[in-house]
Protein backbone atom coordinates (compact mmCIF):
# COMPACT_ATOMS: atom_id res chain seq x y z
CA UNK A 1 -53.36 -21.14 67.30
CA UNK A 2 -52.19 -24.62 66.42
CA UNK A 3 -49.45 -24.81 64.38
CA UNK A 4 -49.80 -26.29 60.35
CA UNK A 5 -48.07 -29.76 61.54
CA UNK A 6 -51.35 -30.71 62.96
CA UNK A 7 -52.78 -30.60 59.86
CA UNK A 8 -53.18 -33.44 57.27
CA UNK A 9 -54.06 -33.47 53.28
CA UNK A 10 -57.83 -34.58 52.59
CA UNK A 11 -56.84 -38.00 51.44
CA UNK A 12 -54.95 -38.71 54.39
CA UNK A 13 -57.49 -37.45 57.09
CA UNK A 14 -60.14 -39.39 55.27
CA UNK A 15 -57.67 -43.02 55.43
CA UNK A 16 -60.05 -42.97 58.89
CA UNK A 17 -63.13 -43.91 56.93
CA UNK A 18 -63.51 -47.65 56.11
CA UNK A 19 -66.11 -49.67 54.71
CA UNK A 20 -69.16 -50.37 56.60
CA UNK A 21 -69.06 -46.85 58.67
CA UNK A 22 -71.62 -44.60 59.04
CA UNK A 23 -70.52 -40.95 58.29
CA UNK A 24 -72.02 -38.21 59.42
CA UNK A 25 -71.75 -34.72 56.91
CA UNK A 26 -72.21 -31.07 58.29
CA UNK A 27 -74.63 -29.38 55.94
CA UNK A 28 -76.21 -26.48 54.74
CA UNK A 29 -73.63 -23.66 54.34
CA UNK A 30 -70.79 -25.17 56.77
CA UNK A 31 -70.92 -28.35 53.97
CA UNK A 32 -67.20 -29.41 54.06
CA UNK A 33 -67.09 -29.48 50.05
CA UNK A 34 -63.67 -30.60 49.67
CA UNK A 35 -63.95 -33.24 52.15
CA UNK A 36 -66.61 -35.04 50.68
CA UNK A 37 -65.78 -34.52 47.49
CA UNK A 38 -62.34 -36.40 48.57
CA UNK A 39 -64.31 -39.19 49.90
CA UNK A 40 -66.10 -39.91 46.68
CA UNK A 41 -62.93 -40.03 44.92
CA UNK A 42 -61.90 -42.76 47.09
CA UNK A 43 -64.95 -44.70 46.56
CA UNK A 44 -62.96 -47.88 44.69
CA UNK A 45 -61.88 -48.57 48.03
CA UNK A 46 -64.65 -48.21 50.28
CA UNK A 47 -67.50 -50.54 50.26
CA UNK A 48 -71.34 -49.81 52.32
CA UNK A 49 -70.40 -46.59 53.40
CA UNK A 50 -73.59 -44.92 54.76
CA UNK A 51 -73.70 -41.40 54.42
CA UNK A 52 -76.26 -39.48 57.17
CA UNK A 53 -76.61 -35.69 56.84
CA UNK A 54 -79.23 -33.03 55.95
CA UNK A 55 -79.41 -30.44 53.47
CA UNK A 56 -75.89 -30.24 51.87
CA UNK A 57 -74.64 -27.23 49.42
CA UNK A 58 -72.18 -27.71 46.77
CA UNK A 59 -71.53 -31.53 46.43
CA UNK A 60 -73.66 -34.34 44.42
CA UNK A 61 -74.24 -37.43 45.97
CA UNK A 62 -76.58 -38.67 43.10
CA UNK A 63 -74.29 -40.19 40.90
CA UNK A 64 -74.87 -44.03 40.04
CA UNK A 65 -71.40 -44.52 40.18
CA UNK A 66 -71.69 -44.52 44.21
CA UNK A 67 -74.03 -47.34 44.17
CA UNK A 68 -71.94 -50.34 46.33
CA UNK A 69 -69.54 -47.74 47.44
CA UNK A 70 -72.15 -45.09 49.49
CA UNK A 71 -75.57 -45.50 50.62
CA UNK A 72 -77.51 -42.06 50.96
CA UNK A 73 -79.71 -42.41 54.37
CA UNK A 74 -80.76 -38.90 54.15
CA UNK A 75 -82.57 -37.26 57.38
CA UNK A 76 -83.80 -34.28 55.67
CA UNK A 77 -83.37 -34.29 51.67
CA UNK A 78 -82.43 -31.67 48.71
CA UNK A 79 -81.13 -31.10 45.52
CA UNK A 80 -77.80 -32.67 46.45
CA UNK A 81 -79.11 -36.37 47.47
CA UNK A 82 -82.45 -35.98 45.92
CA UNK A 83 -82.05 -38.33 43.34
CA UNK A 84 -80.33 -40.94 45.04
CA UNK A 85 -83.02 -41.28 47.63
CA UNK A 86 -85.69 -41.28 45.02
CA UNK A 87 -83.39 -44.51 43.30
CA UNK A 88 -82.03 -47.58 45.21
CA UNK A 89 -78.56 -45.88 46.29
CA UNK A 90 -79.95 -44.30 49.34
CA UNK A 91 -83.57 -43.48 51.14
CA UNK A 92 -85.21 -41.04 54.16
CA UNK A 93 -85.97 -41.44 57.59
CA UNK A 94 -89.12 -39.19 57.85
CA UNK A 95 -87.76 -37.77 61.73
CA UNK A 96 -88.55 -33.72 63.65
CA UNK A 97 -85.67 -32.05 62.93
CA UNK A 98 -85.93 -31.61 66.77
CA UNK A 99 -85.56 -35.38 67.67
CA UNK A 100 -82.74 -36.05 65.01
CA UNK A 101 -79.95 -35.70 68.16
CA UNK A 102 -82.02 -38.91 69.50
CA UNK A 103 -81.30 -40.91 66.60
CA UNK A 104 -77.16 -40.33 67.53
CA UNK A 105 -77.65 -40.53 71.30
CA UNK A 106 -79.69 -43.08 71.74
CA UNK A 107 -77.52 -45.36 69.20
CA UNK A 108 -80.25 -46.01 66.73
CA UNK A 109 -78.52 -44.59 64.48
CA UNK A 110 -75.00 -44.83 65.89
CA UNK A 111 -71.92 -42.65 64.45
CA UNK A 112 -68.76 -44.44 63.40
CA UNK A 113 -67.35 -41.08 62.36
CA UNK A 114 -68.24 -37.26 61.82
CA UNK A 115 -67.10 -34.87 58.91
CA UNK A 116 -67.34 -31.30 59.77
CA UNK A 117 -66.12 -27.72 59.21
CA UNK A 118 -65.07 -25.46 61.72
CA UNK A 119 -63.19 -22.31 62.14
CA UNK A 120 -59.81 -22.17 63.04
CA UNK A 121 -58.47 -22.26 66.81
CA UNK A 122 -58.84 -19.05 68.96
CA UNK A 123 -56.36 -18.55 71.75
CA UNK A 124 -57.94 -21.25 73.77
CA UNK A 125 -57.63 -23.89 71.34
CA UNK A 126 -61.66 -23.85 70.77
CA UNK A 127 -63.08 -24.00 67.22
CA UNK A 128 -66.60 -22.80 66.20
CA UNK A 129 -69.15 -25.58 64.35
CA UNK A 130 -69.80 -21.78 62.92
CA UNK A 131 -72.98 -21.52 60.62
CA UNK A 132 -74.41 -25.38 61.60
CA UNK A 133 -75.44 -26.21 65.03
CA UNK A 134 -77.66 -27.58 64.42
CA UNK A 135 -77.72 -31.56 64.59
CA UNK A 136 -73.87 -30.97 64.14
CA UNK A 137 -73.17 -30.99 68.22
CA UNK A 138 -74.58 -34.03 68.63
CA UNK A 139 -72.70 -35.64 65.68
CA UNK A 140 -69.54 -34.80 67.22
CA UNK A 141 -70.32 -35.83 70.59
CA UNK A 142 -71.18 -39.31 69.46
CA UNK A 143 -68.95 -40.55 66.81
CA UNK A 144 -66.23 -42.45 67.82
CA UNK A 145 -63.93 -40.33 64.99
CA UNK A 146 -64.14 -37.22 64.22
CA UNK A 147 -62.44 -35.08 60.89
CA UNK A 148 -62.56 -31.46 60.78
CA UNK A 149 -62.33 -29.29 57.86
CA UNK A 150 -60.69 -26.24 59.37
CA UNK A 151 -61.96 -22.76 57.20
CA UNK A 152 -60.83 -19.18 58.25
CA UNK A 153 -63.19 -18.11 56.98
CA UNK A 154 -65.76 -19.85 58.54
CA UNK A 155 -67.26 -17.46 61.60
CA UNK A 156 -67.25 -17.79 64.95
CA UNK A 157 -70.49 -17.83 66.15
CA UNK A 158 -71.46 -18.00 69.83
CA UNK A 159 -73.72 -20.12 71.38
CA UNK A 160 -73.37 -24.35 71.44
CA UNK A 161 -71.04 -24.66 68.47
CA UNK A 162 -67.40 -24.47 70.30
CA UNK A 163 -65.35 -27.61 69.92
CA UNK A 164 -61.74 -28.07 71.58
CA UNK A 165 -59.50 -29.03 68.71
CA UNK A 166 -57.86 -31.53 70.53
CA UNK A 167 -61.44 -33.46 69.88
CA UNK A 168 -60.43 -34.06 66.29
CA UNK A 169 -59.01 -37.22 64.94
CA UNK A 170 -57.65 -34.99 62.10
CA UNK A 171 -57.92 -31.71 60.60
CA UNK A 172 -57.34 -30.51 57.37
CA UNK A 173 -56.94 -26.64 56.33
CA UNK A 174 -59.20 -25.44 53.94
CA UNK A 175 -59.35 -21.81 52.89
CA UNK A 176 -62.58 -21.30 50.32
CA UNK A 177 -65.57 -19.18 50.27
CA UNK A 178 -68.81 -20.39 52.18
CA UNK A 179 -71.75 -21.46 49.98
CA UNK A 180 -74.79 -18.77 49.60
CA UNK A 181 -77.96 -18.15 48.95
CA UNK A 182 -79.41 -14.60 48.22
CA UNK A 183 -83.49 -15.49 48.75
CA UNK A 184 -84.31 -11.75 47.50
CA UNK A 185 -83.08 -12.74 44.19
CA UNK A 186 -85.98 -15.01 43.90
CA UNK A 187 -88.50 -12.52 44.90
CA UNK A 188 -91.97 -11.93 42.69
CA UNK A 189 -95.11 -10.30 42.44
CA UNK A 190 -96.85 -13.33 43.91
CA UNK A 191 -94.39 -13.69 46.96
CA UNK A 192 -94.15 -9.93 48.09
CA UNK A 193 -97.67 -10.12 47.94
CA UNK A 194 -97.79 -13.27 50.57
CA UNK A 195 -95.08 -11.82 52.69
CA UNK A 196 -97.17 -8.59 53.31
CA UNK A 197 -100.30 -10.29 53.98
CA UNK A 198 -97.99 -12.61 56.34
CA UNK A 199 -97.02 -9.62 57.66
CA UNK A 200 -100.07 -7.86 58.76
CA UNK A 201 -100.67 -11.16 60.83
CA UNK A 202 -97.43 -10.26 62.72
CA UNK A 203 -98.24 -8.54 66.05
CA UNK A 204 -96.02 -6.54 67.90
CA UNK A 205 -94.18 -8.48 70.44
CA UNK A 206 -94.11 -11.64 68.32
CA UNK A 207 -91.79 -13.99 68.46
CA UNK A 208 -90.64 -15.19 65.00
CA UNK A 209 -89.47 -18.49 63.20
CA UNK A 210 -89.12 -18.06 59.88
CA UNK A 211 -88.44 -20.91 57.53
CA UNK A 212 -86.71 -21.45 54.05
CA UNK A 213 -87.24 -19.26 50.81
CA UNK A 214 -88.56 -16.57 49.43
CA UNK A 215 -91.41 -15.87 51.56
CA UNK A 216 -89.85 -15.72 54.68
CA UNK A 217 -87.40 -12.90 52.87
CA UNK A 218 -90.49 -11.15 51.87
CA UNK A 219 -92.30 -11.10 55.01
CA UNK A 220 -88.85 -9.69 57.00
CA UNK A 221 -89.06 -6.74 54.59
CA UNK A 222 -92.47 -6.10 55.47
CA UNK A 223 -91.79 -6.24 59.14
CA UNK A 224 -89.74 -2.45 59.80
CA UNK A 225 -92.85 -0.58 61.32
CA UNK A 226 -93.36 -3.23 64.13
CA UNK A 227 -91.94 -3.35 67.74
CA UNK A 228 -90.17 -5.74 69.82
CA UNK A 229 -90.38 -8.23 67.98
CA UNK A 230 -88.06 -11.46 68.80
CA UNK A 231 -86.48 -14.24 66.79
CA UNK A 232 -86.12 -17.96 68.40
CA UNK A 233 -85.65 -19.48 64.50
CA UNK A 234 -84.23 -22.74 63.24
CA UNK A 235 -83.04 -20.99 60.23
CA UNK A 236 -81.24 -17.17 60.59
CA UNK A 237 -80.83 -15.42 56.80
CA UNK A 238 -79.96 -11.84 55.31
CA UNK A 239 -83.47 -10.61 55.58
CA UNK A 240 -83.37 -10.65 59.89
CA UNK A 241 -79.91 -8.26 59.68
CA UNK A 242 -82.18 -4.55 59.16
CA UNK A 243 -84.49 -5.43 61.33
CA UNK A 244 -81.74 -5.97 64.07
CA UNK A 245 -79.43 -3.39 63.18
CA UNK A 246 -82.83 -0.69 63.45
CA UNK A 247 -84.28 -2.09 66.75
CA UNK A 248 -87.32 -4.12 65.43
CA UNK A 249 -85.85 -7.00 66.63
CA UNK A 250 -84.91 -6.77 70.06
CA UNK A 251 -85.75 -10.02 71.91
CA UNK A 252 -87.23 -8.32 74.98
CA UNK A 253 -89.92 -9.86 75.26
CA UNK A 254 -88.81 -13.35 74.73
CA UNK A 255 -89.19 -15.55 77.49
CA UNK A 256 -86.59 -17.71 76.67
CA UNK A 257 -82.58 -16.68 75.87
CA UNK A 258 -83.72 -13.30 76.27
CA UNK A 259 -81.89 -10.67 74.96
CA UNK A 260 -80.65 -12.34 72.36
CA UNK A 261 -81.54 -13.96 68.27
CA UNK A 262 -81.74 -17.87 68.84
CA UNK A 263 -80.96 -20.07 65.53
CA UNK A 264 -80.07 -23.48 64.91
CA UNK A 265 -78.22 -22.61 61.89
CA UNK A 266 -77.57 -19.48 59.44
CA UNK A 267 -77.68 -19.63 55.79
CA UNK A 268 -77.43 -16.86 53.36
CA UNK A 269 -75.04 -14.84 51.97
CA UNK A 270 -71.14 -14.02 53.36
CA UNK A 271 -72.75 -10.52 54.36
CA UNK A 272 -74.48 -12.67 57.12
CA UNK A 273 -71.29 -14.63 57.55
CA UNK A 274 -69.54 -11.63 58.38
CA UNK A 275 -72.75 -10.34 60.55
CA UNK A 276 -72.62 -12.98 62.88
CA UNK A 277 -68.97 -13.72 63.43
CA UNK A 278 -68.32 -13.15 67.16
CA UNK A 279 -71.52 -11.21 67.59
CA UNK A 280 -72.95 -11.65 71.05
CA UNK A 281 -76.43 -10.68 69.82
CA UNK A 282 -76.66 -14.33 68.00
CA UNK A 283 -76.63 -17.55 69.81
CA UNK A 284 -76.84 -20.21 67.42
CA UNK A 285 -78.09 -23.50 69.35
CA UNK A 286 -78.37 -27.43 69.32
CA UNK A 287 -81.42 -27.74 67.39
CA UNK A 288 -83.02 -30.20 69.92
CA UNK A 289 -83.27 -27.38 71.80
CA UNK A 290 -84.21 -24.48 69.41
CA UNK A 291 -87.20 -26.67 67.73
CA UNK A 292 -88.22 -28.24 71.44
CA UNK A 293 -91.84 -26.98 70.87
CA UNK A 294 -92.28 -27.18 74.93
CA UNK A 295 -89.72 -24.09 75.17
CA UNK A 296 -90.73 -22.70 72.19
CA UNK A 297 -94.52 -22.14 73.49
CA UNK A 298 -92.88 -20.20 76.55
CA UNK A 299 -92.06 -17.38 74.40
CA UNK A 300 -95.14 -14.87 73.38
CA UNK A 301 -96.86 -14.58 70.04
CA UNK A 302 -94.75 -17.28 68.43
CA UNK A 303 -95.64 -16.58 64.87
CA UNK A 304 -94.10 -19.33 62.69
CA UNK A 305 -93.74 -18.83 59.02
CA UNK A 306 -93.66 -22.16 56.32
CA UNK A 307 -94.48 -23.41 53.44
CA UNK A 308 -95.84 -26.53 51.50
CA UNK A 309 -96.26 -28.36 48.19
CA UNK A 310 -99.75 -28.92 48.71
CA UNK A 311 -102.88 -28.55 51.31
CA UNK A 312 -105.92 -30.52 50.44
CA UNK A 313 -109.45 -29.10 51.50
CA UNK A 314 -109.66 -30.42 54.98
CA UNK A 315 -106.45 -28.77 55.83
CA UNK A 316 -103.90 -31.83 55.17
CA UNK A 317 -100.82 -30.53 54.34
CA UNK A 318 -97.47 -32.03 52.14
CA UNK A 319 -94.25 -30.43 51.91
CA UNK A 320 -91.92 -33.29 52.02
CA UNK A 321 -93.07 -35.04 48.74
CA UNK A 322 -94.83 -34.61 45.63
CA UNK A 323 -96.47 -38.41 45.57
CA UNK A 324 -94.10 -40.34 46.29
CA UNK A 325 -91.57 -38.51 44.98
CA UNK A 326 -89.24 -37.45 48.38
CA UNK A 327 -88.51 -33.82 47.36
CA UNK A 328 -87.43 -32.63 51.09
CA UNK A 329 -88.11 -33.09 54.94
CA UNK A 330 -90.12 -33.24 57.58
CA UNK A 331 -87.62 -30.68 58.91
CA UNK A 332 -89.00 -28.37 61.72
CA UNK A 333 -92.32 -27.65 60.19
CA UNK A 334 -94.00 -29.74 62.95
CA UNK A 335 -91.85 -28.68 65.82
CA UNK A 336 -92.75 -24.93 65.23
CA UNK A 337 -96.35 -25.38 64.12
CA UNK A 338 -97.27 -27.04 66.80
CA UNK A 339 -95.29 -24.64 69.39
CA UNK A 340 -96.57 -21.58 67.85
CA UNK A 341 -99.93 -23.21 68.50
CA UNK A 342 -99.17 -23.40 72.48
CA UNK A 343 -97.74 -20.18 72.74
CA UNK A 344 -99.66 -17.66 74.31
CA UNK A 345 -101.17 -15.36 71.38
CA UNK A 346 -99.57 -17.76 68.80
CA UNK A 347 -100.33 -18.46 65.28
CA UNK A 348 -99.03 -21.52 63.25
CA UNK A 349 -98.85 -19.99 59.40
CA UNK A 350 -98.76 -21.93 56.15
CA UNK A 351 -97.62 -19.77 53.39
CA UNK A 352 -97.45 -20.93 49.91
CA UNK A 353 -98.55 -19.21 46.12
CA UNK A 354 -101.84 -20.67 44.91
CA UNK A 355 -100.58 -22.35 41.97
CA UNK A 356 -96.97 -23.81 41.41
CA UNK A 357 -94.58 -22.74 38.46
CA UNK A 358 -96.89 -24.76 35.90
CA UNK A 359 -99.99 -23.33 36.72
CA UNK A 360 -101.15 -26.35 38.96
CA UNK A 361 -103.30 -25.59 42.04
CA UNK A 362 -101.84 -26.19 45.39
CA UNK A 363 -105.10 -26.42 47.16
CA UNK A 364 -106.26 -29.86 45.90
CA UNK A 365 -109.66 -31.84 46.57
CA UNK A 366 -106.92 -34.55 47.82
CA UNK A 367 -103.08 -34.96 47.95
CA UNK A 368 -101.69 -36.60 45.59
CA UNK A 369 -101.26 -40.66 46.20
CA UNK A 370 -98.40 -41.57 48.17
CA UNK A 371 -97.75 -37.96 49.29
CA UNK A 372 -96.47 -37.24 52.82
CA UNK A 373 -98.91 -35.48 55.48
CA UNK A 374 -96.40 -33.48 57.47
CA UNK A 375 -98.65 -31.04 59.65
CA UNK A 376 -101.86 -32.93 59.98
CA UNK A 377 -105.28 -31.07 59.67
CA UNK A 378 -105.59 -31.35 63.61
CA UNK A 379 -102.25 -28.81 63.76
CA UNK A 380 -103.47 -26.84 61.24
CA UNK A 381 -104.51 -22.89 61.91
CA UNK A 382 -103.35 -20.00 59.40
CA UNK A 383 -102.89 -20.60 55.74
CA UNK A 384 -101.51 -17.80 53.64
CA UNK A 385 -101.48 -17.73 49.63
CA UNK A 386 -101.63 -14.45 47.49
CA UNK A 387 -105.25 -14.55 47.52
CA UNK A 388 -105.88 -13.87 51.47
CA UNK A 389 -105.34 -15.53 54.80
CA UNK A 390 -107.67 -17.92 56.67
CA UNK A 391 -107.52 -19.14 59.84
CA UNK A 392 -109.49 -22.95 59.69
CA UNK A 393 -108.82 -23.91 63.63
CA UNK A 394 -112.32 -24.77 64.83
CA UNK A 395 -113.72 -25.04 61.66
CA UNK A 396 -115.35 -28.29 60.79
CA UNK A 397 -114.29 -29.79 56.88
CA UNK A 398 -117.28 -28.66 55.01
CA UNK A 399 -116.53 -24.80 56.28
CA UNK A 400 -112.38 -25.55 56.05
CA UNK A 401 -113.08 -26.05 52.13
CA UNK A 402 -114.85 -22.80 51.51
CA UNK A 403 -112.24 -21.09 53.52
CA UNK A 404 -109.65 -22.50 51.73
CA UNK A 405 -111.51 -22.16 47.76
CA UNK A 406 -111.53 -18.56 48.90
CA UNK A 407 -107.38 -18.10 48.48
CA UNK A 408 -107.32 -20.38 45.91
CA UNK A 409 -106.54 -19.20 42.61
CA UNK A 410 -109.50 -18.19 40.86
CA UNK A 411 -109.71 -20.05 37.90
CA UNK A 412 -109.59 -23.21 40.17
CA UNK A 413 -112.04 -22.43 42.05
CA UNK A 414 -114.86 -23.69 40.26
CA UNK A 415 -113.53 -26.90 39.79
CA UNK A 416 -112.77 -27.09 43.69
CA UNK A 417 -116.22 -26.02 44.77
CA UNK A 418 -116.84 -29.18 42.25
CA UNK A 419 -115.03 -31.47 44.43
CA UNK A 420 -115.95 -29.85 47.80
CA UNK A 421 -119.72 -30.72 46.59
CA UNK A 422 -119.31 -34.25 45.85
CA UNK A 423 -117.48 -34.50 49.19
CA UNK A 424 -119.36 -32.87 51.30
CA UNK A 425 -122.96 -32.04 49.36
């Protein structure tokens, strides 16, 4: 264990950034909050900072006060940049979550310096990049300076994430709770409808990637009667732990890592935290690996689970924007749809309500101007709403729209078969 000398205060550790740098954040649950929230503070003296990450939990970067001090150039975007991308302090670079490590290797996007959180030392002097793999590892191996926000009670998680200490530029002790999410808290009628209608699409001996929300929680709890069923996910949450701990998921089959739950990152509550410290069963791993959809499509039955803001009848389909409104990511939608779709016995899902919060149809005559086409209508196969599953591959557009009319919610149906008449008489 190294001893508390090594350590520095926030403000000193972050003397290393000066203007002009581009920073790299860790994200999603290993978000170093008190870093970065030290780093805004000392804005006044910092001038073009620019500010790389994906999804981040528990900071803001949309304040107009950062304008001239921090430039958000976000690779996958949410509610803690999303504002600031939509408004002339920062933008998106639409990018696979797969070929983000490219961007840092190749120097396109070169790293003056990485902010991360890790858990302490073991015995060796190795730390653990703990709940964030992810595009984390390559971060680190690129920047030229590196600042680690050390958390006991981050966990150690095997797998790609181990760091020597001795590769920090400074470290800076940090004992708070991880953020979480509890998806099940968001459950409804609607979505534990989907996930069982998801579910019945899941074949024994699948291999599963599940993606973000609700849904993905709802189709896990639907899962307990199947067999041998493996998990090679970018995301790992609560829902996967019963299924482990009573045998459904066992990885056997899996032709790659097998034997054990792949994941590029975990995110969920500090019951997962605790599940996954030093458990050999989990190997959480660089993400250009875990989303490669050439080893993906060597495992069987890759069944991959996610969502989207809108399909329009020919099978186009946005989840990254609403217009042009950036709302998200490409993320690893592509990457799994499209290795699900070369695995042997694998089915590429869309899952999604019919209607959003307001009422308003998700299954539109034609996406909204300016709206992002992430998974095209030649990757397209299984789309899932409340009202039934359809699979359009094969199907030409004519027989795609009365597929898709079919799930919609009924009282936009007549209005659709409107549209899909004037398109396609």
């Amino acid at each position: 264990m190294t001893s508390p000398h090594h350590y520095k205060t926030a403000e000193e550790a972050l003397q290393l950034v000066q203007s002009n740098h581009r920073v790299f954040l860790h994200g999603s649950a290993a978000t170093p909050i008190r870093l970065i929230n030290a780093l805004i503070e000392q804005k006044h003296r910092l001038k073009n900072v620019e500010l790389i990450s994906i999804t981040q939990q528990g900071v803001d970067l949309n304040s107009h006060e950062l304008e001239g001090h921090f430039f958000i150039n976000s690779l996958f975007v949410s509610k803690s940049n999303r504002e600031a991308v939509n408004s002339n302090t920062g933008d998106y670079v639409p990018v696979f979550l797969s070929e983000i490590p490219l961007l840092f290797t190749r120097h396109i996007l070169p790293l003056d310096v990485a902010i991360i959180q890790v858990s302490p030392p073991d015995k060796h002097g190795y730390c653990s990049l703990g709940t964030s793999i992810d595009i984390a590892r390559s971060a680190i191996e690129t920047a030229r300076i590196v600042i680690a926000q050390v958390n006991p009670r981050m966990p150690r998680v095997h797998g790609d994430g181990f760091v020597p200490f001795s590769r920090f530029d400074a470290a800076v002790w940090v004992d708070e709770p991880l953020p979480e999410i509890n998806y099940s808290n968001g459950s409804s009628e609607v979505t534990d409808k989907i996930g069982r209608l998801v579910a019945d699409l899941v074949e024994d001996g699948a291999t599963l990637q599940l993606g973000i929300g609700t849904i993905p929680d709802s189709v896990l709890k639907n899962l307990t009667n199947h067999k041998n069923l493996g998990l090679h996910t970018e995301m790992f949450s609560d829902g996967a732990i019963p299924l482990i701990k009573n045998g459904t998921i066992n990885n056997s089959l899996k032709k790659k890592v097998n034997g054990y739950c792949v994941t590029s990152f975990l995110f969920g509550t500090k019951a997962l935290y605790d599940f996954a410290d030093d458990n050999p069963i989990i190997k959480a791993l660089e993400v250009d690996y875990v989303n490669d959809p050439r080893i993906l499509s060597l495992n069987p039955k890759v069944t991959a689970i996610n969502s989207a803001i809108e399909i329009d009848l020919t099978g186009q389909v946005c989840s990254d924007s609403i217009g042009t409104y950036q709302y998200s990511g490409i993320g690893g939608q592509m990457d799994f749809i499209r290795g699900a779709a070369l695995s042997e016995g694998g089915k590429p899902i869309i899952a999604m309500p019919s209607v959003t919060g307001k009422g308003v149809s998700r299954i539109v005559p034609f996406l909204k101007q300016g709206a992002g086409v992430v998974t095209t209508r030649g990757h397209i196969h299984w789309v899932v709403t409340e009202y039934g599953a359809v699979n359009l591959f094969g199907m030409n557009m004519e027989q795609r729209a009365k597929e898709l009319i079919k799930i919609a919610h009924p009282t936009h149906r007549e209005e659709l078969e409107k549209q899909a008449y004037e398109r396609f008489k």
